[in-house]
Protein backbone atom coordinates (compact mmCIF):
# COMPACT_ATOMS: atom_id res chain seq x y z
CA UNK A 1 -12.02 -10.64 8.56
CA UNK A 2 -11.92 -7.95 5.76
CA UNK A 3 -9.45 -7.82 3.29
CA UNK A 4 -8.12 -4.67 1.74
CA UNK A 5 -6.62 -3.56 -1.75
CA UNK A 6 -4.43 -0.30 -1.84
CA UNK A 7 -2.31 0.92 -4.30
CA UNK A 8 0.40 3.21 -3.37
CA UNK A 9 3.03 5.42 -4.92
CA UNK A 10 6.34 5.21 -3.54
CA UNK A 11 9.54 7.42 -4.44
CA UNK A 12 12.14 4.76 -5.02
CA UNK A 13 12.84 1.16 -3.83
CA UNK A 14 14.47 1.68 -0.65
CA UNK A 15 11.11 3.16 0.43
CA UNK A 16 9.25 0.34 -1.11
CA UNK A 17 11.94 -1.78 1.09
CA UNK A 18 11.33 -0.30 4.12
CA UNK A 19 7.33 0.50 3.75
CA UNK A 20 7.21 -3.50 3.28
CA UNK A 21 9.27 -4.35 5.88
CA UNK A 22 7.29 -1.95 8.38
CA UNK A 23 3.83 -3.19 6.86
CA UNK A 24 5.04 -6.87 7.01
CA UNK A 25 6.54 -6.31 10.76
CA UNK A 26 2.74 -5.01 12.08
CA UNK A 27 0.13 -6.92 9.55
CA UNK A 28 0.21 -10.07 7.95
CA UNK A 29 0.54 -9.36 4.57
CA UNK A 30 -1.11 -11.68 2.21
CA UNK A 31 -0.08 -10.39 -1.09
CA UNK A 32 2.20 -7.85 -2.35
CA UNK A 33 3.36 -6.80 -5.77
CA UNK A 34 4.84 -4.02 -7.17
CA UNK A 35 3.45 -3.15 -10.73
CA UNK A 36 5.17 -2.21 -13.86
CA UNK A 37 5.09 1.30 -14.99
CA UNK A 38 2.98 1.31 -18.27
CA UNK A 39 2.12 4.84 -19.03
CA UNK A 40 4.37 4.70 -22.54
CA UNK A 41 3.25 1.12 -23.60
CA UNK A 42 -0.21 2.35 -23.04
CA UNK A 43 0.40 5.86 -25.08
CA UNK A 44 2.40 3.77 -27.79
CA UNK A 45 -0.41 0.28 -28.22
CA UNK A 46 -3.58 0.21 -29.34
CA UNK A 47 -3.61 -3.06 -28.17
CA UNK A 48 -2.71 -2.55 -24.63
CA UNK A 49 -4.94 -0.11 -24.38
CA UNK A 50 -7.53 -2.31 -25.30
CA UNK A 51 -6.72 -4.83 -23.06
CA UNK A 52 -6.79 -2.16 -20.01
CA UNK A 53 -10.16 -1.02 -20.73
CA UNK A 54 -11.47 -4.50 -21.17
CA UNK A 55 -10.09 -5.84 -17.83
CA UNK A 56 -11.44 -2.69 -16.16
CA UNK A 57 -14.70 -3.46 -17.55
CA UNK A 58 -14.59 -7.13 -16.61
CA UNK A 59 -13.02 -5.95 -13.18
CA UNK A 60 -16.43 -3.40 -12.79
CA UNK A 61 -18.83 -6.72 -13.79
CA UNK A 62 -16.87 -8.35 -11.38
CA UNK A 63 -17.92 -5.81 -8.28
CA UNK A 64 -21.48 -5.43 -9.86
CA UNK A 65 -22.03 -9.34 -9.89
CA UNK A 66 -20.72 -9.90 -6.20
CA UNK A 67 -21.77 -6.91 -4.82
CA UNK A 68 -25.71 -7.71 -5.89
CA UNK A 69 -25.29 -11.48 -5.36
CA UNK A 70 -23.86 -11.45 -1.94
């Protein structure tokens, strides 16, 4: 079994909708979240900003650590 991670730009939510419902119709789908658009919190905070680059450093560790220990 391999699991997968994507993320994917749709145009609106109707094709969110209907991508899910296709995905969801010929996989089983174990997770599936739509994220937050963040680009002017994260051009406006010094403090979200921060926060992004530490959990993409601790996300990067993450790979490192399993990647060489399994």
């Amino acid at each position: 079994m391999v699991k997968l991670n994507i993320t994917l730009e749709l145009k609106d939510d109707l094709e969110v909708s209907q991508f899910r419902s296709w995905l969801e119709s010929h996989i089983e789908v174990l997770d599936f979240t739509i994220l937050p658009d963040t680009q002017k919190l994260y051009e406006n905070n010094e403090q979200f900003r921060l926060l992004v680059k530490a959990e993409k450093k601790a996300k990067n560790d993450k790979r490192k650590f399993i990647n060489d220990n399994n």
